[in-house]
N, C-alpha and C. Protein backbone atom coordinates (compact mmCIF):
# COMPACT_ATOMS: atom_id res chain seq x y z
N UNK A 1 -21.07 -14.57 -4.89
CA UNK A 1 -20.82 -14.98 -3.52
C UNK A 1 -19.53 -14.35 -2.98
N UNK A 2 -18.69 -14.04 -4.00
CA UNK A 2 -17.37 -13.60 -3.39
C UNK A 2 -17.38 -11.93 -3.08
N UNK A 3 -18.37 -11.79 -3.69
CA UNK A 3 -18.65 -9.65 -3.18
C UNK A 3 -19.07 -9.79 -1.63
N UNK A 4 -20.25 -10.73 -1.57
CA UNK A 4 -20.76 -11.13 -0.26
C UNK A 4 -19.89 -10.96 0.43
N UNK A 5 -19.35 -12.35 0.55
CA UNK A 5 -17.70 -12.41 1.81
C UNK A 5 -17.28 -11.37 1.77
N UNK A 6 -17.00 -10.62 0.57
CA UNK A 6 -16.30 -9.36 0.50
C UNK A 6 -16.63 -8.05 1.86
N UNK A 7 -18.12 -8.01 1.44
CA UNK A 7 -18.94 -6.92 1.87
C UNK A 7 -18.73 -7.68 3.17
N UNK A 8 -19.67 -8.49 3.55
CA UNK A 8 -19.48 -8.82 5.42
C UNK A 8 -17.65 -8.62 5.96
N UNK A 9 -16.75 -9.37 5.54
CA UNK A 9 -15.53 -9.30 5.89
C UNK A 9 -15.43 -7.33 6.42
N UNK A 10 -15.55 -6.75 5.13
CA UNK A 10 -15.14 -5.63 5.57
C UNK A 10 -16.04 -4.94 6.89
N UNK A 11 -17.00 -5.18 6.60
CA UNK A 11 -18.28 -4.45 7.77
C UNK A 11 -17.35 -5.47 8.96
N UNK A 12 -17.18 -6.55 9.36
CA UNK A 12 -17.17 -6.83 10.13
C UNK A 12 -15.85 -6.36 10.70
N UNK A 13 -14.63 -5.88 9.94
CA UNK A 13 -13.18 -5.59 10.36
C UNK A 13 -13.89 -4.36 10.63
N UNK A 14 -14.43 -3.24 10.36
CA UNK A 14 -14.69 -2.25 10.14
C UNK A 14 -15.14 -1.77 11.51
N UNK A 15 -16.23 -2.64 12.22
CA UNK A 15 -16.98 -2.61 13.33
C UNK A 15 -15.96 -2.94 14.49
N UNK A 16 -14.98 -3.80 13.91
CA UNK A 16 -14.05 -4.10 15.22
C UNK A 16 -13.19 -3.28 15.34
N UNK A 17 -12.38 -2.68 14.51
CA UNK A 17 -11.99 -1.53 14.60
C UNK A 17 -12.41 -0.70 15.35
N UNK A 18 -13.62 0.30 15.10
CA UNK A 18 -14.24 1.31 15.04
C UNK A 18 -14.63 0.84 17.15
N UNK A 19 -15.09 -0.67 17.60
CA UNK A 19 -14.71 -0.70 18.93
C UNK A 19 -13.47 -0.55 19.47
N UNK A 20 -12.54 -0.93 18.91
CA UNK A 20 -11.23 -0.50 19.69
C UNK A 20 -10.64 0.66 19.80
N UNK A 21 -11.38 1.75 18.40
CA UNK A 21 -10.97 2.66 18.63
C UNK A 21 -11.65 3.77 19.91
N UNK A 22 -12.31 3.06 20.23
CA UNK A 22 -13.22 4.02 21.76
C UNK A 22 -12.35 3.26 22.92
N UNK A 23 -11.40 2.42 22.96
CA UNK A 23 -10.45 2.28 24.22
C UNK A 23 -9.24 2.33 23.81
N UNK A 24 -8.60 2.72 22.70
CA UNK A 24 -7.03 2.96 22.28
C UNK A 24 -6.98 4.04 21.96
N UNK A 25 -5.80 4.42 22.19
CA UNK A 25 -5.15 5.85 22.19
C UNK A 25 -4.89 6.25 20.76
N UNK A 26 -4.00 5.44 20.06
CA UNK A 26 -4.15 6.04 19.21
C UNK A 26 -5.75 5.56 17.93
N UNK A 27 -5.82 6.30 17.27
CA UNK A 27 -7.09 5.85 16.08
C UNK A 27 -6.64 5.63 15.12
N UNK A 28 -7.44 4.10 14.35
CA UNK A 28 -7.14 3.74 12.95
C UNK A 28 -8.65 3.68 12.44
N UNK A 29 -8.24 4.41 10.97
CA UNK A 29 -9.62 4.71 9.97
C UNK A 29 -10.48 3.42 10.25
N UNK A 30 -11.46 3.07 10.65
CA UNK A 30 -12.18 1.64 10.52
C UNK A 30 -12.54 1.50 9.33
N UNK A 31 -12.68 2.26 8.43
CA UNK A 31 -12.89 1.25 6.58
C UNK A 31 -12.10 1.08 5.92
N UNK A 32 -10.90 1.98 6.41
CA UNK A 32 -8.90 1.46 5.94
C UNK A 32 -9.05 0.05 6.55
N UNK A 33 -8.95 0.06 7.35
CA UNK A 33 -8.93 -1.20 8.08
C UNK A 33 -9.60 -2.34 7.66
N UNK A 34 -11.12 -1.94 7.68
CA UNK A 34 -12.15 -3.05 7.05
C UNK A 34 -11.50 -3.25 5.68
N UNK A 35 -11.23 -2.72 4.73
CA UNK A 35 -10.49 -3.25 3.53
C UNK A 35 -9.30 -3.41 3.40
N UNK A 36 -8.56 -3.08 3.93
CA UNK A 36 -6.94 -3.56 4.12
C UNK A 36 -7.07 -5.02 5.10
N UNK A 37 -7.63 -5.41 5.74
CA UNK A 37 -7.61 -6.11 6.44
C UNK A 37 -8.51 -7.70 5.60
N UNK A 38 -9.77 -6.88 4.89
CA UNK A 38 -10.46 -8.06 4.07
C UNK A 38 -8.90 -8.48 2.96
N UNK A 39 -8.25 -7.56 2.26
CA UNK A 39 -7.64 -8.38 1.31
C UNK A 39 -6.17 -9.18 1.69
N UNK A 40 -5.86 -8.65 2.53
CA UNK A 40 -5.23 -9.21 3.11
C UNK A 40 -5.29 -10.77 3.38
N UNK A 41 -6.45 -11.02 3.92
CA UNK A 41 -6.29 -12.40 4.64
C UNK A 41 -7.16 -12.90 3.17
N UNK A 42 -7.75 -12.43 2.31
CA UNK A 42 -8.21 -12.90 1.10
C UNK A 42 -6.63 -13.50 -0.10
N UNK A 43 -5.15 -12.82 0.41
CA UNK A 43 -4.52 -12.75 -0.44
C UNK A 43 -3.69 -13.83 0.11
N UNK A 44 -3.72 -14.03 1.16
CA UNK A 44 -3.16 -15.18 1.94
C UNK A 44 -3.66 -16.43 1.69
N UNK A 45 -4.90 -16.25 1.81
CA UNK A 45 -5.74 -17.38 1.21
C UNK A 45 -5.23 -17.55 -0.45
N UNK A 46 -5.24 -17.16 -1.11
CA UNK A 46 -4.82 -16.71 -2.42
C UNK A 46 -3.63 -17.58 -2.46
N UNK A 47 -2.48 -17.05 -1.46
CA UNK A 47 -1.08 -17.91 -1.52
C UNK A 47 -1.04 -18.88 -1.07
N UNK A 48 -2.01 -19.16 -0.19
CA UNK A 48 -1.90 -20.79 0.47
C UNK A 48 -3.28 -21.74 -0.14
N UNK A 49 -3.36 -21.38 -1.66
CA UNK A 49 -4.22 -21.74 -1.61
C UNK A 49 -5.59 -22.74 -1.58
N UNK A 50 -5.74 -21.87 -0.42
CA UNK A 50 -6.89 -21.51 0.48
C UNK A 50 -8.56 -21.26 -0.60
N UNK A 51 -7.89 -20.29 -0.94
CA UNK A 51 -8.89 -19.54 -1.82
C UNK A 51 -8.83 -19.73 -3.80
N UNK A 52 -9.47 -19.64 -4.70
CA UNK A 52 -9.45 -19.95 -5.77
C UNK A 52 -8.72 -18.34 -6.61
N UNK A 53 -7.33 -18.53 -6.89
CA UNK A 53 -7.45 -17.23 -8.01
C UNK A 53 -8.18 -16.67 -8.47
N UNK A 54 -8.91 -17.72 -9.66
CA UNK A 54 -10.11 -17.05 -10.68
C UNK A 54 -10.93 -16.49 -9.80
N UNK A 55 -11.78 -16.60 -8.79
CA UNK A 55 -12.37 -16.74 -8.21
C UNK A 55 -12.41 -14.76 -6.94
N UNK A 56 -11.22 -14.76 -6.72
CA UNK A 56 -10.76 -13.76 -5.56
C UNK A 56 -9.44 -12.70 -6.34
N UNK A 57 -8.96 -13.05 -7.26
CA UNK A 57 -7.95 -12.25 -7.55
C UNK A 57 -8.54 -10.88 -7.92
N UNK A 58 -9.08 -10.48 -8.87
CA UNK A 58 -10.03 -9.63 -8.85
C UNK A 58 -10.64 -8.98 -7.89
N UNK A 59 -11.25 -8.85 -7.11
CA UNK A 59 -11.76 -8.33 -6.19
C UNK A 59 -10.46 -8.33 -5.29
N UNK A 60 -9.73 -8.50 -4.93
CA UNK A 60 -8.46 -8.44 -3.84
C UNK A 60 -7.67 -7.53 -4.49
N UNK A 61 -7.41 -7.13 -6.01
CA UNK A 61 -6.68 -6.45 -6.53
C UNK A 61 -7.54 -4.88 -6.77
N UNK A 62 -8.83 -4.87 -6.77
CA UNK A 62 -10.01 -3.57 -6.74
C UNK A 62 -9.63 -3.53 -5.28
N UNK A 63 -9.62 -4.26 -4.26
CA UNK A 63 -9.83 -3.51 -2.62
C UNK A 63 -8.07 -3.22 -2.69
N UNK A 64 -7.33 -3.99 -3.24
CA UNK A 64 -5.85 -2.99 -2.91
C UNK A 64 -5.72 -2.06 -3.71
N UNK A 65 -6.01 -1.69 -4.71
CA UNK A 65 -6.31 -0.53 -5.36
C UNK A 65 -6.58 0.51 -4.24
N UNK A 66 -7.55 0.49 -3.60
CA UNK A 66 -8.69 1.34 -2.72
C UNK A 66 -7.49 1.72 -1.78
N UNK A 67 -6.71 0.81 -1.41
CA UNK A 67 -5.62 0.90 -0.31
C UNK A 67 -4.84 1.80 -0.68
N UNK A 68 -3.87 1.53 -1.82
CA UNK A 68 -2.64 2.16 -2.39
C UNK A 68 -3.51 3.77 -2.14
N UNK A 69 -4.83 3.94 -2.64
CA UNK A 69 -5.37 5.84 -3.00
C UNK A 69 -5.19 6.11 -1.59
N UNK A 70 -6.25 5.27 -1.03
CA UNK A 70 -6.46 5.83 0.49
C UNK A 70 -4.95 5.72 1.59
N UNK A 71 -4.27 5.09 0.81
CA UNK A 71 -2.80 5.50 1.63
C UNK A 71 -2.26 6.64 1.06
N UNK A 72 -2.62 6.83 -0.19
CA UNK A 72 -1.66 8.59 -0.72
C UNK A 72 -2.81 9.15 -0.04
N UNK A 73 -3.83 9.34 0.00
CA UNK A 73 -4.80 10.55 0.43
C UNK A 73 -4.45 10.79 1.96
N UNK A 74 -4.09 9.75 2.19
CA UNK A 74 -3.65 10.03 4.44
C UNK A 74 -2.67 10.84 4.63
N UNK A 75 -1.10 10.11 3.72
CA UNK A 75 -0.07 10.94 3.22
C UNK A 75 -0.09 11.86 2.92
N UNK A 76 -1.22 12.50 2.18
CA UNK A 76 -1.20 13.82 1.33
C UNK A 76 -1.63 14.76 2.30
N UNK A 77 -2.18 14.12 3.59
CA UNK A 77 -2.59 15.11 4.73
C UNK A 77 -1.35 15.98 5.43
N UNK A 78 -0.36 15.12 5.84
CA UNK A 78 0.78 15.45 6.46
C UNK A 78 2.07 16.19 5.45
N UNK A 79 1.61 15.25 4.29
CA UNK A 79 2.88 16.14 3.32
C UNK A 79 2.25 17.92 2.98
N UNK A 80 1.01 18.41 2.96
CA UNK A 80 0.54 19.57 2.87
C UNK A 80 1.13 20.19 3.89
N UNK A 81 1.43 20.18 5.04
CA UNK A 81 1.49 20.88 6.30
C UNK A 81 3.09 21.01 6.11
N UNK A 82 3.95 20.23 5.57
CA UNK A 82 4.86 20.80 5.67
C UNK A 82 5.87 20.72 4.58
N UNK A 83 4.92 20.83 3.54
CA UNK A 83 6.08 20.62 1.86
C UNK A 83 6.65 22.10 1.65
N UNK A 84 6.97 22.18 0.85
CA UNK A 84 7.28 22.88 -0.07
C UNK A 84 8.36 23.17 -1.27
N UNK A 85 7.86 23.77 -2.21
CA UNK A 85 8.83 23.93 -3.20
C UNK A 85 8.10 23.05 -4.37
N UNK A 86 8.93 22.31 -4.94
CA UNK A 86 8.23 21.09 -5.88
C UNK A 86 8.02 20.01 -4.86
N UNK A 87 7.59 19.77 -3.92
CA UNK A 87 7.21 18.85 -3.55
C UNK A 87 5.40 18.97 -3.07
N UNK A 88 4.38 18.87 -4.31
CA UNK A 88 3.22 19.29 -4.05
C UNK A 88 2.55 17.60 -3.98
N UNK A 89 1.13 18.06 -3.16
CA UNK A 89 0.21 17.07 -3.46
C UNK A 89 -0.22 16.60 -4.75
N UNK A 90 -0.20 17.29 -6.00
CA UNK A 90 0.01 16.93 -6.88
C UNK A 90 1.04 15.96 -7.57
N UNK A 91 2.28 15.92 -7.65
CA UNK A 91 3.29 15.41 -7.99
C UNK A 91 3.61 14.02 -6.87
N UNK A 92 3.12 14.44 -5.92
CA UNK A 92 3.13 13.06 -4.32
C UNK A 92 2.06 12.20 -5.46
N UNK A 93 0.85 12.30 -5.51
CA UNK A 93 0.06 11.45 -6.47
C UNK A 93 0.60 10.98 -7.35
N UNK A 94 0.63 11.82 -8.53
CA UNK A 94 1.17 11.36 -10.18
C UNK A 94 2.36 10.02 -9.55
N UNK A 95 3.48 10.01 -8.75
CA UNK A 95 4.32 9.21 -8.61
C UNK A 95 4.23 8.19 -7.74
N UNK A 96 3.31 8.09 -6.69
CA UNK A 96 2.64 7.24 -5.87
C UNK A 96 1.65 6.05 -5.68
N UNK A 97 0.73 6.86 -6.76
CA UNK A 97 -0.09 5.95 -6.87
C UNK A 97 0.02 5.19 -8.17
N UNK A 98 0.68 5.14 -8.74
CA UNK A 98 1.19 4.13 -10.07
C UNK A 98 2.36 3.55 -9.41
N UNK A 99 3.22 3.63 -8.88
CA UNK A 99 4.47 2.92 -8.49
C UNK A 99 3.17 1.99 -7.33
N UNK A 100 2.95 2.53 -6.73
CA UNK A 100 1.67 1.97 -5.35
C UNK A 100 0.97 0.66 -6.16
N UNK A 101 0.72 1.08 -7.51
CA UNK A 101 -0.73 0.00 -7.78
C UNK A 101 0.78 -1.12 -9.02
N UNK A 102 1.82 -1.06 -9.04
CA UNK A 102 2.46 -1.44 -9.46
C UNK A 102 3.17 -2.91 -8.71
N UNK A 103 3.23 -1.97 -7.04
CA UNK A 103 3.62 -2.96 -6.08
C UNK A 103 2.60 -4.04 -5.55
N UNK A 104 1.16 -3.29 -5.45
CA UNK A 104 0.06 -4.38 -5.53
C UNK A 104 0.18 -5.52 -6.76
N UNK A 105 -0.06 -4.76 -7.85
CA UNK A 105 0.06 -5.82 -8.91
C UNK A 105 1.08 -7.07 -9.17
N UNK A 106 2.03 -6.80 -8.11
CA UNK A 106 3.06 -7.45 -8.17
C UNK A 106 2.95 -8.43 -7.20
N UNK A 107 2.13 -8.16 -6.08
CA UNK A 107 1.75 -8.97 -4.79
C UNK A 107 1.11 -9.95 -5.88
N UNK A 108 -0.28 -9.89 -6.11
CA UNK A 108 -0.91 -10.57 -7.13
C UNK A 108 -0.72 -11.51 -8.34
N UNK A 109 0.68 -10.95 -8.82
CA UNK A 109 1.13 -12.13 -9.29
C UNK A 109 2.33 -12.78 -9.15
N UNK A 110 2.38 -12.56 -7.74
CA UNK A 110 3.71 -13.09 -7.04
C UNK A 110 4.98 -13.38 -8.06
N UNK A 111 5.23 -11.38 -8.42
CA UNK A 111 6.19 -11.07 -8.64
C UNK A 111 7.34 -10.41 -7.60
N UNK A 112 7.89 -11.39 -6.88
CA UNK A 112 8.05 -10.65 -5.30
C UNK A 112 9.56 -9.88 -5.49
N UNK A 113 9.86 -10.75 -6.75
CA UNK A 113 11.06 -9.03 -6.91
C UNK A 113 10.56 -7.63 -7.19
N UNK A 114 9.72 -7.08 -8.39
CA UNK A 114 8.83 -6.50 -8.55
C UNK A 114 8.74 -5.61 -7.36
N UNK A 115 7.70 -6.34 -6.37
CA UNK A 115 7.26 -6.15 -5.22
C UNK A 115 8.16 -5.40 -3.97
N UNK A 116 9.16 -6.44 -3.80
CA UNK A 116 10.07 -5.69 -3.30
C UNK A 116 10.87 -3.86 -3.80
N UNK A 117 10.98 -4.22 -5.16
CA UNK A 117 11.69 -2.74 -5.50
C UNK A 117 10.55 -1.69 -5.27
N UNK A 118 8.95 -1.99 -5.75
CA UNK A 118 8.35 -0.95 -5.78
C UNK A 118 8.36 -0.23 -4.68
N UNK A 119 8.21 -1.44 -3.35
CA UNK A 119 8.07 -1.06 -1.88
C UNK A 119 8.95 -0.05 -1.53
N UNK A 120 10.32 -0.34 -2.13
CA UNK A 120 11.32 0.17 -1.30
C UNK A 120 11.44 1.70 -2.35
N UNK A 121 10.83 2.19 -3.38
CA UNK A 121 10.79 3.22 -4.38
C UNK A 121 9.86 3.76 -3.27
N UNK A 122 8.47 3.24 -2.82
CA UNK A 122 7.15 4.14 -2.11
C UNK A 122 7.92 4.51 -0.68
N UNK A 123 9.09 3.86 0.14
CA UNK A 123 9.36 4.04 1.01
C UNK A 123 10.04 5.32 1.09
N UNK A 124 11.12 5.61 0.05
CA UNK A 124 11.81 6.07 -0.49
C UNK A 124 11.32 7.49 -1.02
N UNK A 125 10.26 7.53 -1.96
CA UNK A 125 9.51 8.98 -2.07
C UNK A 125 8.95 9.38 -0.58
N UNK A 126 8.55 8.67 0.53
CA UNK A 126 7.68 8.63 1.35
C UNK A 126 8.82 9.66 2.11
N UNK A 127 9.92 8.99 2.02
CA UNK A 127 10.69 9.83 2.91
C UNK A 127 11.10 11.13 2.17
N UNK A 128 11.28 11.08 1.00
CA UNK A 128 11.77 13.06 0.47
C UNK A 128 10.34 13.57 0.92
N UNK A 129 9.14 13.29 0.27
CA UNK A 129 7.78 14.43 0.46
C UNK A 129 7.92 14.43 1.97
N UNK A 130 8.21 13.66 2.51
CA UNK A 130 7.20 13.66 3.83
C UNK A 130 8.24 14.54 4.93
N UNK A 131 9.63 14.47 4.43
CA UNK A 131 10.26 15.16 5.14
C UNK A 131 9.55 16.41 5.38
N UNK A 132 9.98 16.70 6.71
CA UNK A 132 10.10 18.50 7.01
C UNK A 132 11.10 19.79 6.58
N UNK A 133 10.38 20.81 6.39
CA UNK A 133 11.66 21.80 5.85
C UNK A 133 11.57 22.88 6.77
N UNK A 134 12.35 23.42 7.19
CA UNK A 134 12.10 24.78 7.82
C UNK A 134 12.54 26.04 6.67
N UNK A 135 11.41 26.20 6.57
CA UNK A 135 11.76 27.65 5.39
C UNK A 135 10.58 28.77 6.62
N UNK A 136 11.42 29.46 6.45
CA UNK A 136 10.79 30.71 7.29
C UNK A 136 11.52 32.06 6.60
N UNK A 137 10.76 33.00 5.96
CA UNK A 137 10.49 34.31 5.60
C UNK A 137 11.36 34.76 6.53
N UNK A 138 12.17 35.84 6.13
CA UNK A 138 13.06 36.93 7.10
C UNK A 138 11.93 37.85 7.87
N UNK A 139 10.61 38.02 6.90
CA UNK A 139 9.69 38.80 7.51
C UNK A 139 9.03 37.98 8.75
N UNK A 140 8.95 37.09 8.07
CA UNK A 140 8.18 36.02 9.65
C UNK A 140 9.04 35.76 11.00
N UNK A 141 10.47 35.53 10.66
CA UNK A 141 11.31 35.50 11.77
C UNK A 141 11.22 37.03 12.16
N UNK A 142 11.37 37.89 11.44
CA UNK A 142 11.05 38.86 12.39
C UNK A 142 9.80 39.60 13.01
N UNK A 143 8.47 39.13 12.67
CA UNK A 143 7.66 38.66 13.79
C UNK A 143 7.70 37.85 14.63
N UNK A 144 8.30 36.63 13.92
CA UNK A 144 8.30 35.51 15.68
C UNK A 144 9.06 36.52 16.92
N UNK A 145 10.12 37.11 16.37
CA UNK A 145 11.01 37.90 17.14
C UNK A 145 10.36 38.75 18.32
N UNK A 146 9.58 40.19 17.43
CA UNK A 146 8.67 40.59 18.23
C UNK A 146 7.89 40.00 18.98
N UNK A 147 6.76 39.40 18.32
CA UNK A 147 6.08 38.45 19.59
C UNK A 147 6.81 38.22 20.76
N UNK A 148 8.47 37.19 20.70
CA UNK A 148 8.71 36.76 21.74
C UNK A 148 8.61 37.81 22.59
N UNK A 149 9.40 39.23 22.00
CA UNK A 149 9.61 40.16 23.28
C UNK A 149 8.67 40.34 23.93
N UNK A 150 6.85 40.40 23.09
CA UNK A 150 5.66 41.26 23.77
C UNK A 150 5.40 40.42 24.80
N UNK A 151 5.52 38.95 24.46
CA UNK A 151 5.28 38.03 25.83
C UNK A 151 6.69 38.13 26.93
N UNK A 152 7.70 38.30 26.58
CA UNK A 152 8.61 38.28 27.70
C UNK A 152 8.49 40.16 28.83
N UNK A 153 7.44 40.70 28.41
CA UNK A 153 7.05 42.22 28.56
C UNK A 153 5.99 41.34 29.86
N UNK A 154 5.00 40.78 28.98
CA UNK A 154 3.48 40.78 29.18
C UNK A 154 4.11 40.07 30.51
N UNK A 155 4.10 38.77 30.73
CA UNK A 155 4.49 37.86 32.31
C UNK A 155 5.40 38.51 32.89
């Protein structure tokens, strides 16, 4: 019965989403949503409880699992475009998603010190990868160069 709730909860965050995203500007994934959003209020229930441990812990700790990947995989979009050096999509993983499923695990057993440090470790890598670098080739600056002139020619 608890996959059930599971499964409708998410279809149903999923669908509401997926309407708001045809009148808001910006867009959020609707099955990020549908499952970040099911464990969420499953984990609340959990703390107030609402809901039975034995019962939901499990399944709330598989859908934040799903979260922690599908938050490095979003990340890993933006850190490609502008890493470099040792800072690969590779190495963003290996350190992310174990510190990531570390800080879940810690939600779960309301280890909220735990919780807290991991957060502030994912915040923390989030900001070295994700930074921007300007590395530009002497050869490339001196194409940007040219270009500028051919357009300051061309108008």
């Amino acid at each position: 019965m608890v996959i059930v709730t599971a499964t409708i909860s998410i279809l149903v965050i999923t669908t509401l989403v997926w309407f708001l995203n045809k009148v808001l500007s910006r867009k959020v994934c609707p099955i990020c949503a549908g499952v970040a959003g099911t464990w969420i209020w499953m984990l609340i229930g959990i703390l107030t409880n609402q809901l039975s441990v034995i019962s939901y812990q499990l399944l709330v700790g598989i859908l934040m699992g799903g979260s922690v990947v599908g938050i490095a995989y979003q990340l890993e979009k933006r850190l490609s475009a502008g890493s470099a050096g040792w800072r690969t999509p590779l190495l963003w993983k290996i350190l992310f998603i174990p510190i990531g499923f570390a800080a879940v695990y810690s939600l779960l057993t309301f280890s909220w010190l735990v919780f807290g440090a991991a957060a502030v470790i994912l915040v923390l890598l989030a900001a070295i990868f994700l930074r921007r670098t300007a590395i530009h080739s002497p050869s490339e600056s001196k194409v940007v160069k040219e270009l500028e002139k051919k357009m300051e020619k061309c108008c």
